[in-house]
Protein backbone atom coordinates (compact mmCIF):
# COMPACT_ATOMS: atom_id res chain seq x y z
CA UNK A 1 4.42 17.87 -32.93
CA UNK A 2 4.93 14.67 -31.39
CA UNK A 3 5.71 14.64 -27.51
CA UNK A 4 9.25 13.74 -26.63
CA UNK A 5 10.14 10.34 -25.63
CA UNK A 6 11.76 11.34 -22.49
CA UNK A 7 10.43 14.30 -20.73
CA UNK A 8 13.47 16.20 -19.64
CA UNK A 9 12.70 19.24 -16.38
CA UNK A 10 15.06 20.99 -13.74
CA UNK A 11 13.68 22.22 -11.24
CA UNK A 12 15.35 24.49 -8.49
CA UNK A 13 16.11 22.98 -5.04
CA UNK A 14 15.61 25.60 -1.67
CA UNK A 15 19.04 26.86 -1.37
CA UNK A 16 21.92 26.45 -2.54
CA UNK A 17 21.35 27.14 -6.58
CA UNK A 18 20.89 23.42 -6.41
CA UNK A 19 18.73 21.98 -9.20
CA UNK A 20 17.23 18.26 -9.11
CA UNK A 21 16.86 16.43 -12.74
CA UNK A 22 13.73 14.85 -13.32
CA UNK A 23 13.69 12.08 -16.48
CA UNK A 24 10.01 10.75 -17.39
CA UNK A 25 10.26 8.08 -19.57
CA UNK A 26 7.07 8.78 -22.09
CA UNK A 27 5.24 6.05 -23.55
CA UNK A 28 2.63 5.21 -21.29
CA UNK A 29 0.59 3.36 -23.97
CA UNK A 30 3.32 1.24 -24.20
CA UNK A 31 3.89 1.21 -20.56
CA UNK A 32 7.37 2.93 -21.01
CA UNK A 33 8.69 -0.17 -22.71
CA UNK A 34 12.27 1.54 -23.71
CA UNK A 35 13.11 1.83 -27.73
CA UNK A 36 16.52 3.14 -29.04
CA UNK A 37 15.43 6.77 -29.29
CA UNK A 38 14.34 6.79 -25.25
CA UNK A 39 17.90 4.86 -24.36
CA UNK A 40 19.97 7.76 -26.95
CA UNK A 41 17.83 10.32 -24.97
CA UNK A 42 17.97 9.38 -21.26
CA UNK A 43 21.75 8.54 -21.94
CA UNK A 44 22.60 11.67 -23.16
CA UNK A 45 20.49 13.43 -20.43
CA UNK A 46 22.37 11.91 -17.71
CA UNK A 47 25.86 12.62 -19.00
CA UNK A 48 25.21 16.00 -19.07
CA UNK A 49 23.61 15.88 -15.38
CA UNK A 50 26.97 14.24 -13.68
CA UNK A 51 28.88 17.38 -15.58
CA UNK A 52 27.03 19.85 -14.32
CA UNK A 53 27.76 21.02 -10.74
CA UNK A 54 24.54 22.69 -10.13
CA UNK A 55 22.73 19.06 -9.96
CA UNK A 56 22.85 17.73 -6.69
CA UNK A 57 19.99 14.62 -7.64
CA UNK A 58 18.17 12.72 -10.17
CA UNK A 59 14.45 11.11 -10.45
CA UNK A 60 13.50 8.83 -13.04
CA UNK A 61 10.50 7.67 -13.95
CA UNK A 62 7.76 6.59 -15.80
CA UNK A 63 5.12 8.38 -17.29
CA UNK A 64 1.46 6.97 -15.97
CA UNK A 65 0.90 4.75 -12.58
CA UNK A 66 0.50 1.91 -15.02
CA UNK A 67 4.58 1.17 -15.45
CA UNK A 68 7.85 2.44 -14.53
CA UNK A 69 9.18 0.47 -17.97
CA UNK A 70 7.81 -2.50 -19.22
CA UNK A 71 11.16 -3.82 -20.82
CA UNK A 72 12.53 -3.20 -24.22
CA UNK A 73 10.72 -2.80 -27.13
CA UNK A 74 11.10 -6.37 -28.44
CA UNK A 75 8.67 -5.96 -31.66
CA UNK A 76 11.13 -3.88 -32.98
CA UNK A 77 13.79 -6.46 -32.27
CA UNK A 78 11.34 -9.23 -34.03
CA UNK A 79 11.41 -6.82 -37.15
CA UNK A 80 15.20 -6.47 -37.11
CA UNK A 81 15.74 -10.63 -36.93
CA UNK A 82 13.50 -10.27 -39.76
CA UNK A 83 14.96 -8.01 -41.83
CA UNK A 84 18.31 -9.52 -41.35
CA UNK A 85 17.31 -12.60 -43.28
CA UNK A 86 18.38 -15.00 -40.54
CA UNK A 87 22.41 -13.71 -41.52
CA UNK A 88 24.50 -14.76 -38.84
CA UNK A 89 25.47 -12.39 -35.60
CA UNK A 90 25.43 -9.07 -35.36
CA UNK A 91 22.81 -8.03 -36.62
CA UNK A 92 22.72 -4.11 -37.10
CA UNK A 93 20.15 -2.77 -35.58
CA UNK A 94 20.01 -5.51 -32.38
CA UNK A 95 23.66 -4.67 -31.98
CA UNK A 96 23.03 -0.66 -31.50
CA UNK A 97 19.82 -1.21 -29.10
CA UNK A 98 21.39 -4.07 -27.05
CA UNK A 99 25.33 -2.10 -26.92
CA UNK A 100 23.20 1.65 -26.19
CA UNK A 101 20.62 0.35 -23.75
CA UNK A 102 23.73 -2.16 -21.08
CA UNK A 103 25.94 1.09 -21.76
CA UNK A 104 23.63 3.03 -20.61
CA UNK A 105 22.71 0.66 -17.76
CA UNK A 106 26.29 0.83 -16.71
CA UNK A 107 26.57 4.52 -16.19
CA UNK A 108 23.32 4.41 -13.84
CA UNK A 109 25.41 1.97 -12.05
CA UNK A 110 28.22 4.18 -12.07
CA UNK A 111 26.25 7.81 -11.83
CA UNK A 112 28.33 10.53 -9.90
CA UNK A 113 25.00 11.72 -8.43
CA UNK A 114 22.18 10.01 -6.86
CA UNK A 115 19.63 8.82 -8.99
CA UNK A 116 16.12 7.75 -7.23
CA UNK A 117 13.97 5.88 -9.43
CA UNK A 118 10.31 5.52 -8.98
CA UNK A 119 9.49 1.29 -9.74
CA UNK A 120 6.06 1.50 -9.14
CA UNK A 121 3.63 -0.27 -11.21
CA UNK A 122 5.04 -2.70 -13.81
CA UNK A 123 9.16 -3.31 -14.02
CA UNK A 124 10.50 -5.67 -16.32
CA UNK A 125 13.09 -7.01 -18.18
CA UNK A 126 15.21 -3.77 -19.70
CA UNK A 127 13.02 -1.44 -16.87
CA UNK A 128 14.66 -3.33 -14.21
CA UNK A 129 17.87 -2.70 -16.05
CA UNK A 130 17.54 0.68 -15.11
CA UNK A 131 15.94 0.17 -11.74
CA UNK A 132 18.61 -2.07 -10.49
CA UNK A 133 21.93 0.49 -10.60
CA UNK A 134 20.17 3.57 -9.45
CA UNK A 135 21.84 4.67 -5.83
CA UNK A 136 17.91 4.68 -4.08
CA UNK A 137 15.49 2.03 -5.59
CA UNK A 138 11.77 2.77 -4.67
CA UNK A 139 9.05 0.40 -4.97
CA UNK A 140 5.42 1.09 -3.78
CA UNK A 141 2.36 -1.73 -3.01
CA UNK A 142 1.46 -1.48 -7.26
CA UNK A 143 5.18 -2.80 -8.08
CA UNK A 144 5.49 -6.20 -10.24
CA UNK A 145 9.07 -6.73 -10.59
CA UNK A 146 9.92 -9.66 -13.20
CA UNK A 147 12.75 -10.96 -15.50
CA UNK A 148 10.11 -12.85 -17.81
CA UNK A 149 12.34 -13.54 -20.70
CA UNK A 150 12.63 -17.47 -20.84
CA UNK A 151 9.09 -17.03 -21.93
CA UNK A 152 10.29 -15.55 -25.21
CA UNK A 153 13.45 -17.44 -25.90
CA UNK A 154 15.76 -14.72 -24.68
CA UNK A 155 17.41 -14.35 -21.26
CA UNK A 156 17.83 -12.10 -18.37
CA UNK A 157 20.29 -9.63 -19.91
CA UNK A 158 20.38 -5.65 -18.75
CA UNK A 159 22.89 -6.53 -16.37
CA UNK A 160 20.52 -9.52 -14.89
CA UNK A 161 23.66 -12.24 -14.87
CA UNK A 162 25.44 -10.17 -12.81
CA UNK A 163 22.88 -8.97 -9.82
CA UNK A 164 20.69 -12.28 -9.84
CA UNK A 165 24.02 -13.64 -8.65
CA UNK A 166 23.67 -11.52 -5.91
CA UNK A 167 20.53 -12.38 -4.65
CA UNK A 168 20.19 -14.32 -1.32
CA UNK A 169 21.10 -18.24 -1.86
CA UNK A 170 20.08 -19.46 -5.34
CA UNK A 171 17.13 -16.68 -5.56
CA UNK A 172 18.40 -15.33 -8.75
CA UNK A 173 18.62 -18.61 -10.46
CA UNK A 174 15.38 -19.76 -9.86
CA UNK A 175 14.11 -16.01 -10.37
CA UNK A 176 15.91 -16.22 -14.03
CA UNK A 177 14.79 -19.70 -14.77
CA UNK A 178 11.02 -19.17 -14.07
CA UNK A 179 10.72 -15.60 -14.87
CA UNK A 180 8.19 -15.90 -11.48
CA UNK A 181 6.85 -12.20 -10.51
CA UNK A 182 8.30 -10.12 -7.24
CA UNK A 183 6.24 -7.69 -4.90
CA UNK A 184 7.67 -4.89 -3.10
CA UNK A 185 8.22 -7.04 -0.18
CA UNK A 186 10.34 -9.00 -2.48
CA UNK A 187 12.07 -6.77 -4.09
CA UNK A 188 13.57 -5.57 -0.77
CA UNK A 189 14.24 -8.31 -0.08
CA UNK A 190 16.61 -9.94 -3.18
CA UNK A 191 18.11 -6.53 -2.96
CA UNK A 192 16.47 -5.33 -6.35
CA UNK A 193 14.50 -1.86 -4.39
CA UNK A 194 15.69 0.19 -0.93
CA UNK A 195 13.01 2.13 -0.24
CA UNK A 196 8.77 1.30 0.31
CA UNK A 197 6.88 4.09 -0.45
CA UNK A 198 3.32 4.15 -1.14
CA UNK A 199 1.90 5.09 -4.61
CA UNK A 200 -0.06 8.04 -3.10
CA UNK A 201 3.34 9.56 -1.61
CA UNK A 202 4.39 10.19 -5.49
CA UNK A 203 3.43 13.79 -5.99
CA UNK A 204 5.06 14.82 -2.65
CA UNK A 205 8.96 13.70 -3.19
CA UNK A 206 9.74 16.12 -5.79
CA UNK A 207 8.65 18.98 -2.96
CA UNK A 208 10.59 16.76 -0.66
CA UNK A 209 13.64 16.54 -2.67
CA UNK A 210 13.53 20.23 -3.25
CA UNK A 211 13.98 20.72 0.28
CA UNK A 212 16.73 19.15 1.23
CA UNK A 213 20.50 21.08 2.30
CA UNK A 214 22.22 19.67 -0.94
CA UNK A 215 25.70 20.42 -1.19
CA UNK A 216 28.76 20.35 -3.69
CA UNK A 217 31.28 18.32 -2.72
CA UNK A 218 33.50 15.79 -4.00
CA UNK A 219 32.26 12.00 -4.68
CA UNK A 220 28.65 13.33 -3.08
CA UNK A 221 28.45 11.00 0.03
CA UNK A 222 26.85 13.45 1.94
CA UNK A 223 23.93 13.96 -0.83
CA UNK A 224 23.50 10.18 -1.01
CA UNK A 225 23.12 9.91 2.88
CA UNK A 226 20.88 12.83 3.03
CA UNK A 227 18.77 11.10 0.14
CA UNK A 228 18.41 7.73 2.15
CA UNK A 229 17.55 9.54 5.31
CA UNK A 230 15.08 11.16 3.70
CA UNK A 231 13.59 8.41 1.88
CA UNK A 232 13.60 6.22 5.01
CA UNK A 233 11.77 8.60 6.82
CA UNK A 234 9.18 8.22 3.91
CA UNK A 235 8.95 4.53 3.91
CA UNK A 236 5.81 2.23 4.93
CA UNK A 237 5.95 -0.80 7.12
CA UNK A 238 7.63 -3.96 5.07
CA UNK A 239 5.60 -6.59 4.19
CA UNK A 240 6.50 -10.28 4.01
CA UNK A 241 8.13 -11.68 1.46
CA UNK A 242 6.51 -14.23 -0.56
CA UNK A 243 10.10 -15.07 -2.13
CA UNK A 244 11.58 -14.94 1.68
CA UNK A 245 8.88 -17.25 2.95
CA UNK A 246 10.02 -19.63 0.38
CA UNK A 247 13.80 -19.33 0.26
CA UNK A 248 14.81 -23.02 1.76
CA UNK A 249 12.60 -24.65 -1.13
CA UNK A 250 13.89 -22.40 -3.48
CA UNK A 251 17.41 -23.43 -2.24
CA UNK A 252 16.43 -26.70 -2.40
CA UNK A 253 14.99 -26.84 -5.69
CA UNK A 254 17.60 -25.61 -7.63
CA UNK A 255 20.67 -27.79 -5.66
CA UNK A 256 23.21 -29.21 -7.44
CA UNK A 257 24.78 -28.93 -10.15
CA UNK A 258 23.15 -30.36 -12.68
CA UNK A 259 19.97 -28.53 -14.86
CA UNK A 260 17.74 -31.02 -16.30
CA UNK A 261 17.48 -32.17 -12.20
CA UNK A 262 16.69 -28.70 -11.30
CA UNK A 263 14.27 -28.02 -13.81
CA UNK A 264 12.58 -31.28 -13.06
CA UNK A 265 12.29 -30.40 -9.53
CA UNK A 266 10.83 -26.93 -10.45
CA UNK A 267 8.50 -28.11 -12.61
CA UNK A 268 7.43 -30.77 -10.39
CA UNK A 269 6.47 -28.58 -7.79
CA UNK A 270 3.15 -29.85 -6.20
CA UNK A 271 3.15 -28.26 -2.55
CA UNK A 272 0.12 -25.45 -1.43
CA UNK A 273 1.95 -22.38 -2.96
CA UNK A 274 0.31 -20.82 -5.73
CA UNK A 275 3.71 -18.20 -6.20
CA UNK A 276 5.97 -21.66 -6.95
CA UNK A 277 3.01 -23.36 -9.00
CA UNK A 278 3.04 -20.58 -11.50
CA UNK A 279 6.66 -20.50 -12.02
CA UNK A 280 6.75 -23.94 -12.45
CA UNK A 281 4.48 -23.65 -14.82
CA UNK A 282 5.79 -20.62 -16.52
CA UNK A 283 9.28 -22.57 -16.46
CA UNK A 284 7.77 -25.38 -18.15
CA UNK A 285 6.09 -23.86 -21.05
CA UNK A 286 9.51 -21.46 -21.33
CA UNK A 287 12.45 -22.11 -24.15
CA UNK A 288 14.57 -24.84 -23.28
CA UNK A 289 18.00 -22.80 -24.79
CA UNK A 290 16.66 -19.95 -22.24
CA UNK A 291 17.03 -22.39 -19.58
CA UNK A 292 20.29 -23.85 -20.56
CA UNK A 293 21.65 -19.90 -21.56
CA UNK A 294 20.15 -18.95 -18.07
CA UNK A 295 22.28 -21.89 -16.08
CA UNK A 296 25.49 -21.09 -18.16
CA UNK A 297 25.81 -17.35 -17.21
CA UNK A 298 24.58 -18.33 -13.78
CA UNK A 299 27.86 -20.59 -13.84
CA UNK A 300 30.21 -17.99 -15.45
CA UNK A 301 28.95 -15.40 -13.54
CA UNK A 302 30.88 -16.26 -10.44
CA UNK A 303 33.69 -13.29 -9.73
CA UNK A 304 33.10 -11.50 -12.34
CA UNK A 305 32.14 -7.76 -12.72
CA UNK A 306 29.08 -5.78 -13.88
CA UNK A 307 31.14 -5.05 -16.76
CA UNK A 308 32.60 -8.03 -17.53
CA UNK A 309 28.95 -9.52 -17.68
CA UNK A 310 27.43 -6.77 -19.91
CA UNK A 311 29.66 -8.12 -22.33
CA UNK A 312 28.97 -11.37 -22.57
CA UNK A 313 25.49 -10.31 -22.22
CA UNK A 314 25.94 -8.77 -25.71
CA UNK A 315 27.39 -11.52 -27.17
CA UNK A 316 24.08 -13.67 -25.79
CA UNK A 317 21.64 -11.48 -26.94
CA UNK A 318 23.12 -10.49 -30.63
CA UNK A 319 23.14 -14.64 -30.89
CA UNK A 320 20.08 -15.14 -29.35
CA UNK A 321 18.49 -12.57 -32.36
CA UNK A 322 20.72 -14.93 -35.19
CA UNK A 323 19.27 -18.34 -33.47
CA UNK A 324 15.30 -19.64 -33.54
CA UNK A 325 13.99 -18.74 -30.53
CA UNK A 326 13.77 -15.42 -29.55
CA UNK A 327 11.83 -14.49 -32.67
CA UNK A 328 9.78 -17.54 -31.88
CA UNK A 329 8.93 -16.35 -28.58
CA UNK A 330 7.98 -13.04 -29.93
CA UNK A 331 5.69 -14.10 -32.18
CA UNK A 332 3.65 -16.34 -30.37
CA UNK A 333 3.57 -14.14 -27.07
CA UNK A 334 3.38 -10.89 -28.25
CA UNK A 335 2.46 -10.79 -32.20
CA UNK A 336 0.37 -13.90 -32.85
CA UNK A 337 -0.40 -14.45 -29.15
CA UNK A 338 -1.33 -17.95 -29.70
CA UNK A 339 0.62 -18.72 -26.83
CA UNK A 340 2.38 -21.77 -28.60
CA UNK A 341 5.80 -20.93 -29.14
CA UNK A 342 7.27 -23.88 -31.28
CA UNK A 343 11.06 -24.01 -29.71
CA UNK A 344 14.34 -25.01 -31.56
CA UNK A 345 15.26 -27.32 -30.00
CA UNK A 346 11.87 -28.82 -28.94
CA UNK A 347 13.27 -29.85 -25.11
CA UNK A 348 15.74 -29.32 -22.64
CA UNK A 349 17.18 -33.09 -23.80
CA UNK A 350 18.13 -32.41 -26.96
CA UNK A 351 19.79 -28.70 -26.33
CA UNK A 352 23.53 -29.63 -26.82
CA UNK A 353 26.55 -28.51 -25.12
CA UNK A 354 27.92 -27.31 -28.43
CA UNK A 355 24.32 -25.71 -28.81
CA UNK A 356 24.77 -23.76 -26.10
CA UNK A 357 28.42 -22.86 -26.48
CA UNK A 358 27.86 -21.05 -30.07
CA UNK A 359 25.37 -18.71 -28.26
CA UNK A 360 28.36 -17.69 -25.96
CA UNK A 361 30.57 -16.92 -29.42
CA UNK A 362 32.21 -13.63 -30.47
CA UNK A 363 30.40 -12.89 -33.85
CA UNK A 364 32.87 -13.46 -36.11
CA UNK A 365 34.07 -10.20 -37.54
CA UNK A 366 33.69 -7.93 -35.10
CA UNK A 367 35.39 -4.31 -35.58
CA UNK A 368 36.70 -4.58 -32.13
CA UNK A 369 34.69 -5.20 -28.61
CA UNK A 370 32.02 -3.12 -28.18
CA UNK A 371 31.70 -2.05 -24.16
CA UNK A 372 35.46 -3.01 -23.80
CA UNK A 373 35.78 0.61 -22.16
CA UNK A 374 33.15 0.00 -19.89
């Protein structure tokens, strides 16, 4: 019998009859990347965990030390596009992993109990989805943090449009734009993690959270402060940050308000910094519609909510599976791996406003708005 895809235990807390949750996402040989059955399955497992009064906390993780979640399974997605015959938007099967997996990103955001997730290793792209609205982010010195998807034609969806824009200064545009990597440091630093732990302090939270005087009571303030104090108590001296050290270029980089200047600044890079040399590079060999998709939700991001963004995020990402490049990108990074995606359009000069507008298009007969309750 096959092992389940999420890993589903309760384990008793000290006193109380408090019980803490604990979600292991189960595809290490695929470091963790998420597929529709793990988002059906962790979903439903945390609904029933903010109904039931005996659970005071959750942990999520990820099966291995290799990866918390290595993004969503996008060769699934390439066989979907393909299947679908190049039809126009929505395609099926993108439509149910895309609406599942931001719905279920949502309610993390919006859990009645507080969820700890463990980020070390490798967290990207639909991994950091999760990562980013659990109540007490933990990273550890083996965390790469990265929204890599202008590498593959797509952009940085899970919720991405909405908490790059919070990042300090223009951080989370240049972060979507190159796809460049983030440290622990870093991630404490854009706001993406809370809490430095080290790797080898893994086995001992569980005990830990076990320990603690949870109680029941309404909204559970006092269980989230009791989970930061303890988890601060836990935590290792911060490092520097890499992205820190290099916020006024970053700022100064991407100025303005015009793209093809920012991405020529970017990619012209040629100071000491190996960090900015490979995401200029990276940013350079990306999709050119990733770029421009990437500077138009930076721009209609402003003042809107995490809700509001998940939907236009769907609308994105179901057009980005009807439009050449995402399967493009798939193919040559992940399938072929010749590493020479062939983009549509070719460079960021000949990507169109009206290009770029039809990706940002309601399919046309929709039954409704999915995620309008959000």
């Amino acid at each position: 019998m096959a092992e389940p895809v999420v890993l589903i235990e309760e384990h008793d807390a000290a006193a109380g009859g408090f019980k803490v949750g604990v979600a292991t996402l189960n595809a290490p040989a695929a470091l963790n990347a998420l597929n529709l059955s793990m988002i059906r399955a962790l979903h439903e497992q945390l609904r029933q965990w903010a109904d039931d009064p005996h659970v005071a906390c959750v942990l999520l993780q990820g099966a291995g030390d290799k990866a918390f979640c290595a993004g969503g399974d996008v060769r699934s997605l390439h066989a979907a596009i393909a299947a679908h015959g190049g039809r126009p938007a929505p395609n099926p099967q993108a439509q149910a992993f895309f609406g599942e997996e931001y719905r279920l990103d949502h309610h993390i955001h919006t859990h009645s109990k507080p969820i700890v997730v463990w980020g070390g290793g490798i967290v990207m792209g639909g991994g950091l989805g999760l990562m980013a609205g659990a109540s007490h982010r933990v990273v550890t010195e083996t965390s790469r943090i990265a929204m890599p998807e202008v590498a593959i034609g797509l952009f940085p969806d899970v919720g991405g449009s909405w908490f790059l824009r919070r990042m300090p200064g223009r951080t989370g545009l240049f972060l979507g734009l190159t796809g460049a990597p983030l440290a622990a440091a870093d991630a404490l630093y854009t706001g993406l993690a809370d809490h430095l732990l080290a790797e080898a302090q893994r086995p001992t939270l569980l005990p830990a959270l076990l320990a603690l005087p949870w109680q029941r009571q309404q909204g559970g303030q006092h269980n989230r402060r009791l989970l930061s104090r303890l988890l601060g108590s836990l935590a290792q001296p911060r490092p520097a940050s890499v992205v820190q050290a290099h916020q006024a270029v970053i700022d100064e980089m991407t100025a303005g308000d015009a793209l093809p200047a920012v991405v020529e600044r970017i990619t012209g890079y040629a100071g000491d910094s190996a960090w900015l040399r490979r995401a200029a590079a990276a940013l350079a060999a990306g999709s050119p519609t990733s770029m421009a998709l990437v500077w138009e939700a930076w721009r209609r991001s402003e003042g809107r909510t995490l809700a509001e963004m998940l939907r236009m995020e769907l609308v994105l990402a179901l057009q980005c599976c009807a439009h050449p490049d995402f399967a493009e990108g798939v193919r040559a990074r992940l399938i072929d791996k010749d590493n020479t995606p062939r983009w549509t359009p070719a460079t960021l000069d000949e990507v169109s406003l009206a290009w770029v507008a039809r990706h940002f298009e309601t399919p046309a007969g929709w039954p409704g708005y999915p995620l309008a309750d959000l």
